[in-house]
C-alpha atoms as a PDB file:
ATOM      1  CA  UNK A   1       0.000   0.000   0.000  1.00  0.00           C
ATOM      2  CA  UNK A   2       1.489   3.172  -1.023  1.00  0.00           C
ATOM      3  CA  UNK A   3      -0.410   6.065   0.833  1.00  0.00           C
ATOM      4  CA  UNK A   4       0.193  10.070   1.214  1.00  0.00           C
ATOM      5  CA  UNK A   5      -1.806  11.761   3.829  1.00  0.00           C
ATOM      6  CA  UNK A   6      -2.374  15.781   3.653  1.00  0.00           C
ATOM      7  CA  UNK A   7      -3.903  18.752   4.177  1.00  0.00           C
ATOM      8  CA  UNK A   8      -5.944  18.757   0.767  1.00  0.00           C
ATOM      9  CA  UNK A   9      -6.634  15.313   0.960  1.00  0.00           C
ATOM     10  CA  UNK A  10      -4.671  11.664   0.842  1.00  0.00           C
ATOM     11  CA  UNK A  11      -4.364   9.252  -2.246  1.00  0.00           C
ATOM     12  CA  UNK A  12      -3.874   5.761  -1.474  1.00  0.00           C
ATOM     13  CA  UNK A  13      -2.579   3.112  -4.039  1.00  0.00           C
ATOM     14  CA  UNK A  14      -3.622  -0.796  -3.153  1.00  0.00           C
ATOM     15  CA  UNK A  15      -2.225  -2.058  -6.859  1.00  0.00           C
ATOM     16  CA  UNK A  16      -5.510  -1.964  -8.365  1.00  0.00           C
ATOM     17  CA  UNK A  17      -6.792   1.140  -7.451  1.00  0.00           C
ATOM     18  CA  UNK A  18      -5.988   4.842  -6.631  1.00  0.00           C
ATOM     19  CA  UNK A  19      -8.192   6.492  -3.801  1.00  0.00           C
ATOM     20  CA  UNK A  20      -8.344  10.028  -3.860  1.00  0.00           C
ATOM     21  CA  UNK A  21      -9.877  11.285  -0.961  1.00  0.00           C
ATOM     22  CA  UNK A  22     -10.523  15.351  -0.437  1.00  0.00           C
ATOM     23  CA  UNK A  23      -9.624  16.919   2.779  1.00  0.00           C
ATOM     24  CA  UNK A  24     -11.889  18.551   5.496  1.00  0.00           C
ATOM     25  CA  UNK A  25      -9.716  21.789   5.532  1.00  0.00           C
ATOM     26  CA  UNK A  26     -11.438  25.133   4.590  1.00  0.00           C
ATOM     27  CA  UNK A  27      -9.265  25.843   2.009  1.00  0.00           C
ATOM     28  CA  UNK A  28     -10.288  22.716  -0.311  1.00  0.00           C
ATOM     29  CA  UNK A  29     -12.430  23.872  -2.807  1.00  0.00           C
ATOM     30  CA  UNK A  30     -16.309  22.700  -2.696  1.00  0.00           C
ATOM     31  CA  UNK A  31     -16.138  21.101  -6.242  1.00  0.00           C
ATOM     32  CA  UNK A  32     -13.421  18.134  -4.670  1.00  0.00           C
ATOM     33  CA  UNK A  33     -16.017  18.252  -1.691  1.00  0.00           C
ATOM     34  CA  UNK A  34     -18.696  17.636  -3.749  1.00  0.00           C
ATOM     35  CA  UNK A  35     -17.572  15.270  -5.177  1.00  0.00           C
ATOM     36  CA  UNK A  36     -16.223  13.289  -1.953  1.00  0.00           C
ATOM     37  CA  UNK A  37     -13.912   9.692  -2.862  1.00  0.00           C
ATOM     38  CA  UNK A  38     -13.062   9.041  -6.097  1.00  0.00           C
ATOM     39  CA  UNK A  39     -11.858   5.451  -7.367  1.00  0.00           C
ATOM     40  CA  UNK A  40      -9.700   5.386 -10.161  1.00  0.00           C
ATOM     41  CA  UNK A  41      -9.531   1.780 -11.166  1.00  0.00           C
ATOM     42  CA  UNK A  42      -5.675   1.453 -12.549  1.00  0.00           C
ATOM     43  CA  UNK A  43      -6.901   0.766 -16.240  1.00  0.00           C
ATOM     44  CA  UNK A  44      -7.980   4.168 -16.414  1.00  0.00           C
ATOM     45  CA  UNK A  45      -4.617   5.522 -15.728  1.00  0.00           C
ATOM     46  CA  UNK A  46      -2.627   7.271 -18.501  1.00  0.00           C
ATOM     47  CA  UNK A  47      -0.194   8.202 -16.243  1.00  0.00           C
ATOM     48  CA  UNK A  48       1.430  10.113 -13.008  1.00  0.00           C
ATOM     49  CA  UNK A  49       3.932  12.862 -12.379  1.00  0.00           C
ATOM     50  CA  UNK A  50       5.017  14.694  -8.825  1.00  0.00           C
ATOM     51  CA  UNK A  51       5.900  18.115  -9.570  1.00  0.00           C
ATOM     52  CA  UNK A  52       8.162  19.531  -6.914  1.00  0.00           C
ATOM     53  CA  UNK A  53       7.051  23.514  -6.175  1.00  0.00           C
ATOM     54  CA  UNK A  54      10.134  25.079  -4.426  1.00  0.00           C
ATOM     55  CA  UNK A  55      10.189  25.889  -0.905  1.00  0.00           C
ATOM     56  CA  UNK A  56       5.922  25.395  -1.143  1.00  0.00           C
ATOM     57  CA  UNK A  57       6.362  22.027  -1.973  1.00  0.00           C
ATOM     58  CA  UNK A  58       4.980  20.282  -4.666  1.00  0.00           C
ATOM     59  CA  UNK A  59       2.287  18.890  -6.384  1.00  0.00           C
ATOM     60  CA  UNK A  60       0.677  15.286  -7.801  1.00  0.00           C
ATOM     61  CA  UNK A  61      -0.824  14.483 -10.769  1.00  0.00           C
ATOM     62  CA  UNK A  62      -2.788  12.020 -11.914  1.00  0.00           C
ATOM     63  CA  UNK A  63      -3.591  11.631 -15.748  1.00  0.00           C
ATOM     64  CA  UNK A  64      -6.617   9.206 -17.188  1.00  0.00           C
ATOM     65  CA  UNK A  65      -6.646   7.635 -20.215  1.00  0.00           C
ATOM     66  CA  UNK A  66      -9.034  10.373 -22.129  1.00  0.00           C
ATOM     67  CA  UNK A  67     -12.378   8.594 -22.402  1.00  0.00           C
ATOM     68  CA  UNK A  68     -12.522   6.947 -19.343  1.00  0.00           C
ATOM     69  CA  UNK A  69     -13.927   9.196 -16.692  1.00  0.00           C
ATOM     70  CA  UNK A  70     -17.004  11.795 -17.686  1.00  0.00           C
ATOM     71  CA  UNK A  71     -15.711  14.811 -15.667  1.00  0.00           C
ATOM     72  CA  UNK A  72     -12.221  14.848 -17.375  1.00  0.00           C
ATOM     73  CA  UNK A  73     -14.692  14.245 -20.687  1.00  0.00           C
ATOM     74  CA  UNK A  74     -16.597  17.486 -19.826  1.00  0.00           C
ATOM     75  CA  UNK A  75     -14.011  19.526 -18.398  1.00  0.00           C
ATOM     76  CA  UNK A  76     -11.396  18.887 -21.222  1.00  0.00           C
ATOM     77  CA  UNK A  77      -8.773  20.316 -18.511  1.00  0.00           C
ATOM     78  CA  UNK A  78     -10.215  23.747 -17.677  1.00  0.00           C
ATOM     79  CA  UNK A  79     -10.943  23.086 -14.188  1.00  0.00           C
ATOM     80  CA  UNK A  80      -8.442  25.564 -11.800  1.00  0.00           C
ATOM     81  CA  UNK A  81      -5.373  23.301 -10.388  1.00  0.00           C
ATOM     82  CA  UNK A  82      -7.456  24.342  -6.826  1.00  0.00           C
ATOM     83  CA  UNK A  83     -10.392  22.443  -7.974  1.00  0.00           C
ATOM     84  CA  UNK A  84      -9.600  19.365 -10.141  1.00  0.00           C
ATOM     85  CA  UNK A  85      -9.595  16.149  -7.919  1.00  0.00           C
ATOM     86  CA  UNK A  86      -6.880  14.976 -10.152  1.00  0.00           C
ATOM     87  CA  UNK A  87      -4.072  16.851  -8.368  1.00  0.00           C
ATOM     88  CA  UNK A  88      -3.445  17.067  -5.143  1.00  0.00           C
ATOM     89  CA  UNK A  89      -1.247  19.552  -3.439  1.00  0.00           C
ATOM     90  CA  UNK A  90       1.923  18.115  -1.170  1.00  0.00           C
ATOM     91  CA  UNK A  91       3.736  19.770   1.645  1.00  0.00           C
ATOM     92  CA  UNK A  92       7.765  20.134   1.183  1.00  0.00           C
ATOM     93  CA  UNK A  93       8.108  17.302   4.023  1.00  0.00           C
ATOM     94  CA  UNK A  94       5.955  14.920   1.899  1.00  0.00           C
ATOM     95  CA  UNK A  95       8.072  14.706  -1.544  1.00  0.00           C
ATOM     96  CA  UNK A  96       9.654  11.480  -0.207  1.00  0.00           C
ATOM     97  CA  UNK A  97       6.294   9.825   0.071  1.00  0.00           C
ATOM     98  CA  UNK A  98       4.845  11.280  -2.983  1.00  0.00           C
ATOM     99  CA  UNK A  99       7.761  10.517  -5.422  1.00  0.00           C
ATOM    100  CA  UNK A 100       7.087   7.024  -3.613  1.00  0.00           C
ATOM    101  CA  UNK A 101       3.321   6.751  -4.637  1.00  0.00           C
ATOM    102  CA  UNK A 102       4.561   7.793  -8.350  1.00  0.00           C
ATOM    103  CA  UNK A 103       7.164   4.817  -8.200  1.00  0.00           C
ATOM    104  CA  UNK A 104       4.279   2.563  -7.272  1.00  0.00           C
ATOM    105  CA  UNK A 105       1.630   3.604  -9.930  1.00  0.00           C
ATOM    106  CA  UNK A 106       4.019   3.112 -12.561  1.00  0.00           C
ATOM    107  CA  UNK A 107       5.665   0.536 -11.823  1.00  0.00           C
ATOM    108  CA  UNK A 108       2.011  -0.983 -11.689  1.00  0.00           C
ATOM    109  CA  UNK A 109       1.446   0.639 -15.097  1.00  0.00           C
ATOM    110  CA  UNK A 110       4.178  -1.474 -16.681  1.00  0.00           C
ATOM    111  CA  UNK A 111       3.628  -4.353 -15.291  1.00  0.00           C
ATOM    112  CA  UNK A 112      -0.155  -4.683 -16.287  1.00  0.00           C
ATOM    113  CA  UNK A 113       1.005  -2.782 -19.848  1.00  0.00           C
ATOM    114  CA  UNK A 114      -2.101  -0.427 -19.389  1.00  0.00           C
ATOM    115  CA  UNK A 115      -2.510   1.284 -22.555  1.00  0.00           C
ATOM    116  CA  UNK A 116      -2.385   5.205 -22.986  1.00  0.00           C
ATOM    117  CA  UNK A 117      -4.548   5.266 -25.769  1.00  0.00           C
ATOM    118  CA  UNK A 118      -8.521   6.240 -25.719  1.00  0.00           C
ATOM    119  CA  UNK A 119     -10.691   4.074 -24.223  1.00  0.00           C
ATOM    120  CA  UNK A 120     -14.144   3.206 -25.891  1.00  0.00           C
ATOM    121  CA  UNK A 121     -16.324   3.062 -22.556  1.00  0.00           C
ATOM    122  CA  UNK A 122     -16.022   5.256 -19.099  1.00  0.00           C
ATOM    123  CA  UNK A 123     -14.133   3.257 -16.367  1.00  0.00           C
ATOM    124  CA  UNK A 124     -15.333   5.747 -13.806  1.00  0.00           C
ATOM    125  CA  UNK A 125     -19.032   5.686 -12.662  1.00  0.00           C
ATOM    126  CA  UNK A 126     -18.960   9.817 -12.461  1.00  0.00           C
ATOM    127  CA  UNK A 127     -20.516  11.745 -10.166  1.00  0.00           C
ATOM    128  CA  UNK A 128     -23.960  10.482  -8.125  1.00  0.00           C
ATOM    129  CA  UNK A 129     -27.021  11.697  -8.467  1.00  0.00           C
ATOM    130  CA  UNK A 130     -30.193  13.722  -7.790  1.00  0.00           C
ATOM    131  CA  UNK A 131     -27.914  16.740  -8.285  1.00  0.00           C
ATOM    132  CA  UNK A 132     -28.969  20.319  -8.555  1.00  0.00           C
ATOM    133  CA  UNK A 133     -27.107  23.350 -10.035  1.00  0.00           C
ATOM    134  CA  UNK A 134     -27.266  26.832 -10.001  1.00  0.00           C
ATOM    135  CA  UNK A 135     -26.800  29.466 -12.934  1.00  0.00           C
ATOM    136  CA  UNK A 136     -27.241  32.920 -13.583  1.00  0.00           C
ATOM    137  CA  UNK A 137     -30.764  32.896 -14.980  1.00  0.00           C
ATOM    138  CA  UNK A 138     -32.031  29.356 -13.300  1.00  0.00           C
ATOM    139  CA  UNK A 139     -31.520  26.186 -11.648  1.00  0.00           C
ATOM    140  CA  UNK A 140     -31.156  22.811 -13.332  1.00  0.00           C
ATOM    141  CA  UNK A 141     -31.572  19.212 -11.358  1.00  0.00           C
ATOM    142  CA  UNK A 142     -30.728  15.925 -12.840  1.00  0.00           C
ATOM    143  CA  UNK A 143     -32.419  12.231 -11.071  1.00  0.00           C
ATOM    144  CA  UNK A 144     -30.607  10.253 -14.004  1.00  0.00           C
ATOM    145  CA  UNK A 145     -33.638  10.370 -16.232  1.00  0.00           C
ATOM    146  CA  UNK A 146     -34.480  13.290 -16.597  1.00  0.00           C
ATOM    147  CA  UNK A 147     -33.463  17.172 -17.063  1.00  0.00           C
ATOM    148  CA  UNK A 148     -35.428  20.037 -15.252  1.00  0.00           C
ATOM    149  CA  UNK A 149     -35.031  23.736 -15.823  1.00  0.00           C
ATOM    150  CA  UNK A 150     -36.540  26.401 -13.398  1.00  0.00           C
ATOM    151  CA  UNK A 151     -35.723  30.054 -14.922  1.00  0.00           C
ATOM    152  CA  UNK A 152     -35.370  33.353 -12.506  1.00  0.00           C
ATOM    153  CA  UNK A 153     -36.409  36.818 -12.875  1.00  0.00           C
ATOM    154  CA  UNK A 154     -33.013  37.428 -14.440  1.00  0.00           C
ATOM    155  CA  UNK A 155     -33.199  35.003 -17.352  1.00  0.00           C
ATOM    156  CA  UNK A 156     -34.414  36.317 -20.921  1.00  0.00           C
ATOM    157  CA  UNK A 157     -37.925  36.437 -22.722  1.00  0.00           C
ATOM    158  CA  UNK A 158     -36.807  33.912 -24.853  1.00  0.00           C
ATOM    159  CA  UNK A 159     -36.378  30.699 -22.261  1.00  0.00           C
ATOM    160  CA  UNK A 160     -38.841  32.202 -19.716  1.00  0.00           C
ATOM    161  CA  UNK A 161     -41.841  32.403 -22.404  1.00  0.00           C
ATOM    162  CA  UNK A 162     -41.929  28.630 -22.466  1.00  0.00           C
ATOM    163  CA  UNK A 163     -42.522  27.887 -19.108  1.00  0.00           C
ATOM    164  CA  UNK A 164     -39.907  25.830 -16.660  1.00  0.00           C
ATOM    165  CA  UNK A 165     -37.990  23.316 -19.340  1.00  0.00           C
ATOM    166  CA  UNK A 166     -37.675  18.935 -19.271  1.00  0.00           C
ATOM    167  CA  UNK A 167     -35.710  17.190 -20.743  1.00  0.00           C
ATOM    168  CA  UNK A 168     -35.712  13.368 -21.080  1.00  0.00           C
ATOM    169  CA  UNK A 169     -31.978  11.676 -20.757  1.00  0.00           C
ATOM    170  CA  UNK A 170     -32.611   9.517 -23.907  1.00  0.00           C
ATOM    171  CA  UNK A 171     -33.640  12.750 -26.396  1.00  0.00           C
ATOM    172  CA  UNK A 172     -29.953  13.842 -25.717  1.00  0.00           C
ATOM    173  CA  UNK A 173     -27.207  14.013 -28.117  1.00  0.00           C
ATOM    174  CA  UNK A 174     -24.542  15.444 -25.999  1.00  0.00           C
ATOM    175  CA  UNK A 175     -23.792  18.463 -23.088  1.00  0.00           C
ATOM    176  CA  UNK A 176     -21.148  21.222 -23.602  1.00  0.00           C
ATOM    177  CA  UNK A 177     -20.069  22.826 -20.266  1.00  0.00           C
ATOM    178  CA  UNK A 178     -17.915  26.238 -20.648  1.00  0.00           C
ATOM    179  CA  UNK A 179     -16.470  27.361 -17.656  1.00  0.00           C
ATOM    180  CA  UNK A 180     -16.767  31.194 -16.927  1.00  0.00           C
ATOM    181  CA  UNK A 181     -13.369  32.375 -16.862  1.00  0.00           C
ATOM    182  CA  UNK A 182     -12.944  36.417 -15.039  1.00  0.00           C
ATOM    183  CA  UNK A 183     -15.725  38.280 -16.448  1.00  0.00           C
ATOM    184  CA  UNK A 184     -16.452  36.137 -19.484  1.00  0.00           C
ATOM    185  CA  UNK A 185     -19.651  34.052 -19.180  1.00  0.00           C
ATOM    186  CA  UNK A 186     -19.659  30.531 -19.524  1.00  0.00           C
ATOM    187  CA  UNK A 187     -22.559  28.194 -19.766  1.00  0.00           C
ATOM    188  CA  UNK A 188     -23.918  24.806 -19.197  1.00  0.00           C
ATOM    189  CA  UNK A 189     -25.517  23.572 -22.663  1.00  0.00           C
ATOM    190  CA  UNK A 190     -28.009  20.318 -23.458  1.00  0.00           C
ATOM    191  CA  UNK A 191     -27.827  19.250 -26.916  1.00  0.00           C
ATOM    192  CA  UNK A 192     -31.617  17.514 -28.163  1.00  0.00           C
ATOM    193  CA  UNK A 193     -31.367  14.779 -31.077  1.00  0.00           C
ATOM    194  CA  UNK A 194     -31.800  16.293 -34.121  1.00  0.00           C
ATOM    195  CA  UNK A 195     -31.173  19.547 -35.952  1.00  0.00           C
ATOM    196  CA  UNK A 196     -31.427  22.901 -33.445  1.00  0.00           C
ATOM    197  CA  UNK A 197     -30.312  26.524 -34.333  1.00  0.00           C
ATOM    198  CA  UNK A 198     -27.518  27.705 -32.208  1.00  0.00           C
ATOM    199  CA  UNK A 199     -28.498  30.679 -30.162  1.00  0.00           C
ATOM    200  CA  UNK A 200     -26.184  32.725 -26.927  1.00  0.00           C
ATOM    201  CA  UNK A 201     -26.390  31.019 -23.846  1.00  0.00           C
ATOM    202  CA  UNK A 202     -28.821  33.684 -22.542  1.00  0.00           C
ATOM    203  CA  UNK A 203     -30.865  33.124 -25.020  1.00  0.00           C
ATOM    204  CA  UNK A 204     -30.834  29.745 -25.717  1.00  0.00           C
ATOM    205  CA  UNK A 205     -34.062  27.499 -23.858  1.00  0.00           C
ATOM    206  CA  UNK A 206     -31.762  24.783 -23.413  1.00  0.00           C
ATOM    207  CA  UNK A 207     -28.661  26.677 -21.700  1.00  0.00           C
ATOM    208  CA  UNK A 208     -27.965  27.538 -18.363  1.00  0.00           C
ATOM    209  CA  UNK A 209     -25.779  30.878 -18.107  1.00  0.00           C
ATOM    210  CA  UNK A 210     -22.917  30.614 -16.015  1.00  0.00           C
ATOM    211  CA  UNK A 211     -21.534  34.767 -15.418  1.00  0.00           C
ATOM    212  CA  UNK A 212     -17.727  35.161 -14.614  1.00  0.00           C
ATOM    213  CA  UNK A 213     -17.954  37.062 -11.552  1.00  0.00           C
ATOM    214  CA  UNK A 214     -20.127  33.950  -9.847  1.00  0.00           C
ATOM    215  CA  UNK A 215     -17.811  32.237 -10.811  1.00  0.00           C
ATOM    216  CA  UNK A 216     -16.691  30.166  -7.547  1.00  0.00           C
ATOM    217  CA  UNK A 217     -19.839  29.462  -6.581  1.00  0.00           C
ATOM    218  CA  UNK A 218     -21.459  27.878 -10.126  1.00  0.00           C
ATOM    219  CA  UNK A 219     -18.469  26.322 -11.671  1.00  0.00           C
ATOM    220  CA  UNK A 220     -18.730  23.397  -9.068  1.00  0.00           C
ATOM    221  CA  UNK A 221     -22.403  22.320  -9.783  1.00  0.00           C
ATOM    222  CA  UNK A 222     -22.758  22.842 -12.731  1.00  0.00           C
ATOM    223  CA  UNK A 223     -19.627  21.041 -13.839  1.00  0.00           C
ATOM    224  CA  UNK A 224     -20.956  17.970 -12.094  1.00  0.00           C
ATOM    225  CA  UNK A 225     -24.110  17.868 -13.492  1.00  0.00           C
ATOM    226  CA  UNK A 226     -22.903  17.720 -16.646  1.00  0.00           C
ATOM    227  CA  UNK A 227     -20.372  15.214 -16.022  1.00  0.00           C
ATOM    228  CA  UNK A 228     -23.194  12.735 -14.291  1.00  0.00           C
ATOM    229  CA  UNK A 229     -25.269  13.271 -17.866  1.00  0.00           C
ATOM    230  CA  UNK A 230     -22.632  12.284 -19.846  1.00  0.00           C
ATOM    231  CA  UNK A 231     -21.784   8.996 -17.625  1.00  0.00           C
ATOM    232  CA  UNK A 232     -25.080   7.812 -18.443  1.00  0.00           C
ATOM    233  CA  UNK A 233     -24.992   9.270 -22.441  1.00  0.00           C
ATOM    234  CA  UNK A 234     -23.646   6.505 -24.942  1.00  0.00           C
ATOM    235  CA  UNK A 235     -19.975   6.390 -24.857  1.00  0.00           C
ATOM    236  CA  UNK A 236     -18.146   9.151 -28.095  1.00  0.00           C
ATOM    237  CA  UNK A 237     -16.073   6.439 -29.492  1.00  0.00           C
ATOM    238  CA  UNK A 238     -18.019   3.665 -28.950  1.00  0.00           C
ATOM    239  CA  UNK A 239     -19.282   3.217 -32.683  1.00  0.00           C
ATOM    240  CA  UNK A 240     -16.024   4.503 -33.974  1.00  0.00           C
ATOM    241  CA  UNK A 241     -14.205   1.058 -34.563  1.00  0.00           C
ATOM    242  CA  UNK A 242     -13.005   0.765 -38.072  1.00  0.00           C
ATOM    243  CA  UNK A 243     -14.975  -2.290 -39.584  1.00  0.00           C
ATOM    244  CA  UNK A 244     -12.991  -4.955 -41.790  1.00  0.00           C
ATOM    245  CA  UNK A 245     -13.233  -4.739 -45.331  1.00  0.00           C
ATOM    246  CA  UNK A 246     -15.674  -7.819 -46.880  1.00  0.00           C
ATOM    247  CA  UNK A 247     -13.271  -9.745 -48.345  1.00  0.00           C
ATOM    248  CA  UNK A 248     -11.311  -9.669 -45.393  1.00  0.00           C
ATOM    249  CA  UNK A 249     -10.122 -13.507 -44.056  1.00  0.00           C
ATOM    250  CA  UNK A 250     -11.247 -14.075 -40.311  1.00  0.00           C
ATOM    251  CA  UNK A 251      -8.346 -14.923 -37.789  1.00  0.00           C
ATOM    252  CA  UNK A 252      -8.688 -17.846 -36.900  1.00  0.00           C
ATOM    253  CA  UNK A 253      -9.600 -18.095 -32.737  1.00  0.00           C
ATOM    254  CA  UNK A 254      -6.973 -18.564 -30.169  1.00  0.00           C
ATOM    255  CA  UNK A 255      -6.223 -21.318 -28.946  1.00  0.00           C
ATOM    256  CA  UNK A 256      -7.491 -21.963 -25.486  1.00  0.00           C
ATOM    257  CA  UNK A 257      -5.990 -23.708 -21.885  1.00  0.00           C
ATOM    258  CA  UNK A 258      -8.196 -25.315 -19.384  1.00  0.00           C
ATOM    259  CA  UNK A 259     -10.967 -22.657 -18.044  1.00  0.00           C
ATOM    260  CA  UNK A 260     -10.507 -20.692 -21.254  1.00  0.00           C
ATOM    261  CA  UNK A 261      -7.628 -19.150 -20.819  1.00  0.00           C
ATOM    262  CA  UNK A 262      -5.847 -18.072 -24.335  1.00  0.00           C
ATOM    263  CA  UNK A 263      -3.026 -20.141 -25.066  1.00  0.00           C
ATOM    264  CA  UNK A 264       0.998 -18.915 -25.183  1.00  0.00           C
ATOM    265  CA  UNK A 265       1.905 -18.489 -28.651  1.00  0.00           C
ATOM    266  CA  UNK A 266       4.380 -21.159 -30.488  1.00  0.00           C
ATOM    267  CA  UNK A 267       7.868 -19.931 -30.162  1.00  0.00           C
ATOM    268  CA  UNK A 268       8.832 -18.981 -33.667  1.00  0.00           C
ATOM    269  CA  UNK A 269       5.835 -16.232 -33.267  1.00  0.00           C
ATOM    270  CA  UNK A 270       6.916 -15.262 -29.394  1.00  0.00           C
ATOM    271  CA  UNK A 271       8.666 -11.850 -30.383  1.00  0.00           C
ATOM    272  CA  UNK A 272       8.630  -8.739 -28.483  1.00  0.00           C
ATOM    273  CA  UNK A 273       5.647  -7.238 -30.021  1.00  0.00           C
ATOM    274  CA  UNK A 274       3.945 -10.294 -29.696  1.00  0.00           C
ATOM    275  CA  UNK A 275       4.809 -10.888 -26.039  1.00  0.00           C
ATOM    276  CA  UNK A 276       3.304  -7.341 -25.363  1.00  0.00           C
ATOM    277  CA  UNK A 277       0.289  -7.756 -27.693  1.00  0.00           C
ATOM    278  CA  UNK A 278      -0.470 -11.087 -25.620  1.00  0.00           C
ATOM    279  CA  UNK A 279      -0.149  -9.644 -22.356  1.00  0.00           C
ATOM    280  CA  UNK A 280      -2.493  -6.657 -22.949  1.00  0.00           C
ATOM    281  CA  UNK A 281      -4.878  -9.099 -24.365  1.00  0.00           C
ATOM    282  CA  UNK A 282      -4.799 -10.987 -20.728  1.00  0.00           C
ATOM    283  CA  UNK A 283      -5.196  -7.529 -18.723  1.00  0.00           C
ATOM    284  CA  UNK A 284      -7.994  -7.034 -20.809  1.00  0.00           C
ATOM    285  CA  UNK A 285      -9.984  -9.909 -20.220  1.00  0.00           C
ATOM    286  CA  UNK A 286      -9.171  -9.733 -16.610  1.00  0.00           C
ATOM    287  CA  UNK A 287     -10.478  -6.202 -16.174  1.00  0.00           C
ATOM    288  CA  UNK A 288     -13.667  -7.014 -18.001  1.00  0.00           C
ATOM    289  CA  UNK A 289     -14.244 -10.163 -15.607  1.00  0.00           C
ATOM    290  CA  UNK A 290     -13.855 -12.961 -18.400  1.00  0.00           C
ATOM    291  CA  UNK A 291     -10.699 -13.718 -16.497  1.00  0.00           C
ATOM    292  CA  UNK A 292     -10.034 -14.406 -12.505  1.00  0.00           C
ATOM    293  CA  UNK A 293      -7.266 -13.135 -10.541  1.00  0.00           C
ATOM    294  CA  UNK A 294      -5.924 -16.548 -10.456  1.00  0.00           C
ATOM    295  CA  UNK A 295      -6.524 -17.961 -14.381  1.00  0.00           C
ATOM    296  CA  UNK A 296      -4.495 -14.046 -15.227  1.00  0.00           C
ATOM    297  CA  UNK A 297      -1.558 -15.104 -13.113  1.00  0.00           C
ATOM    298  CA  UNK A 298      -1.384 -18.802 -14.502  1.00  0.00           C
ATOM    299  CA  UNK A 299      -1.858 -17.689 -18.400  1.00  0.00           C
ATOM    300  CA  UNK A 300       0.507 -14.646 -17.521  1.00  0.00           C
ATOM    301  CA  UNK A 301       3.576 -17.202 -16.197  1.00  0.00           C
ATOM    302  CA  UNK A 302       2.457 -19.268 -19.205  1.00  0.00           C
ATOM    303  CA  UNK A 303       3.488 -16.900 -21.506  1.00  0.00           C
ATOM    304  CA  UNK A 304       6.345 -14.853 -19.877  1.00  0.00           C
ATOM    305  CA  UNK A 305       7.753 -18.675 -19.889  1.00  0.00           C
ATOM    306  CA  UNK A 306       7.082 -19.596 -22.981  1.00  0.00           C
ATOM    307  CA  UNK A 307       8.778 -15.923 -24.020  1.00  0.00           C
END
């Protein structure tokens, strides 16, 4: 167990999983609050860096694979380093453990050879919900079905004229969240199905306005929100796989061991690339429960001896 305990919070690494856990303190920002624990299951790790700060210490990072968790989806890294449950800020007496932690995750990252590349399906449940957030011109709550939007005395003819808004999670094509940033506005958006004019935030029936100098207090809910909507939205690259051409000639299956685990290659085909190719295969069918613990570890030494 590799574990860092502070101020902003601890992160705790079991070799399967890295805890993030925000602190109590007053000076951690509501969003990481909100949000409470996070689990980030170690397949959905791109990577990890500590990044010492001078005499104020330092500073993890934790980087996902892009695809697998909906708030890094949404967010597209524009939350504030403050906010982002991603980081977590270390005191100058802690770089020893920290650098430790790093040592651990990657060393764990090799050794299952998790990919960096995009993954096809969210490995992070998001955030929780009923959830409620407030804007400029209204409030919007989400029960994971459906989409309600009450409007204020502030918000425009245009989205008050047609009464408080719903929205049904399965007549959505998508939700764009723009932070506001200073004075600029920012906005949380729900795309419909089908063909819609684009109109300004404040005008749109659809949009919640976010203004820049509320900007503490909305960027938090709102964020969420639209992170929990797109957990339960169909994956973006989940119909993107390239399909074969027709005349293309099936592989032929692998060959399997007892309990179905895939068979080590012959020798003359156990190269390098092959050894690696193999071994992701077996980290994948363990992480999507085809394989046990055990059945991984005994076609894993199967291979690596074969090799």
């Amino acid at each position: 167990m590799a574990e860092i305990l502070q101020r902003a919070g601890s992160w705790a690494f079991d070799g399967e999983t890295v805890r993030l856990v925000p602190g109590t303190d007053r000076s951690v920002h509501h969003l990481r609050k909100a949000l409470g624990e996070v689990a980030v299951p170690l397949q959905a790790v791109a990577g990890i860096a500590y990044e010492p700060g001078g005499r104020k210490g330092g500073r993890l990072r934790l980087r996902l694979r892009d695809g697998a968790d909906p708030l890094s989806q949404v967010a597209s890294g524009r939350l504030p380093d403050a906010s982002d449950p991603y980081q977590l800020a270390v005191e100058k007496d802690r770089t020893g453990v920290a650098e430790y932690v790093v040592e651990e995750v990657r060393n764990a990252l090799l050794l299952e050879e998790v990919p960096d590349t995009p993954c096809d399906r969210y490995l992070l449940p998001g955030p929780s919900v009923p959830l409620t957030a407030t804007g400029t011109d209204g409030t919007v709550t989400f029960d994971g079905e459906r989409i309600h939007i009450e409007w204020n005395w502030i918000a425009e003819e245009s989205k008050t004229s047609g009464g408080p808004r719903r929205l049904a999670l399965q007549d959505l094509a998508g939700v764009d969240w723009t932070p506001a940033a200073g004075w600029e506005n920012g906005s949380l958006r729900f795309r419909p199905r089908g063909t819609h004019p684009t109109l300004k935030p404040q005008h749109d029936p659809n949009c919640l306005l976010l203004w820049g100098v509320r900007q503490a207090r909305e960027t938090g809910g709102s964020v969420l929100l639209a992170a929990a909507v797109v957990a339960r939205l169909p994956h973006p690259l989940a119909q993107s796989g390239q399909e074969e051409p027709a005349d293309a000639v099936p592989s032929p299956p692998p060959a399997l061991l007892k309990g179905g685990i895939p068979a080590p290659a012959p020798a003359e085909e156990a190269d390098h690339d092959g050894l690696l190719r193999r071994l992701r295969e077996l980290g994948e069918l363990r992480a999507s429960g085809v394989l046990t613990d055990d059945e991984f570890r005994m076609a894993k030494k199967a291979i690596l001896d074969r090799f």
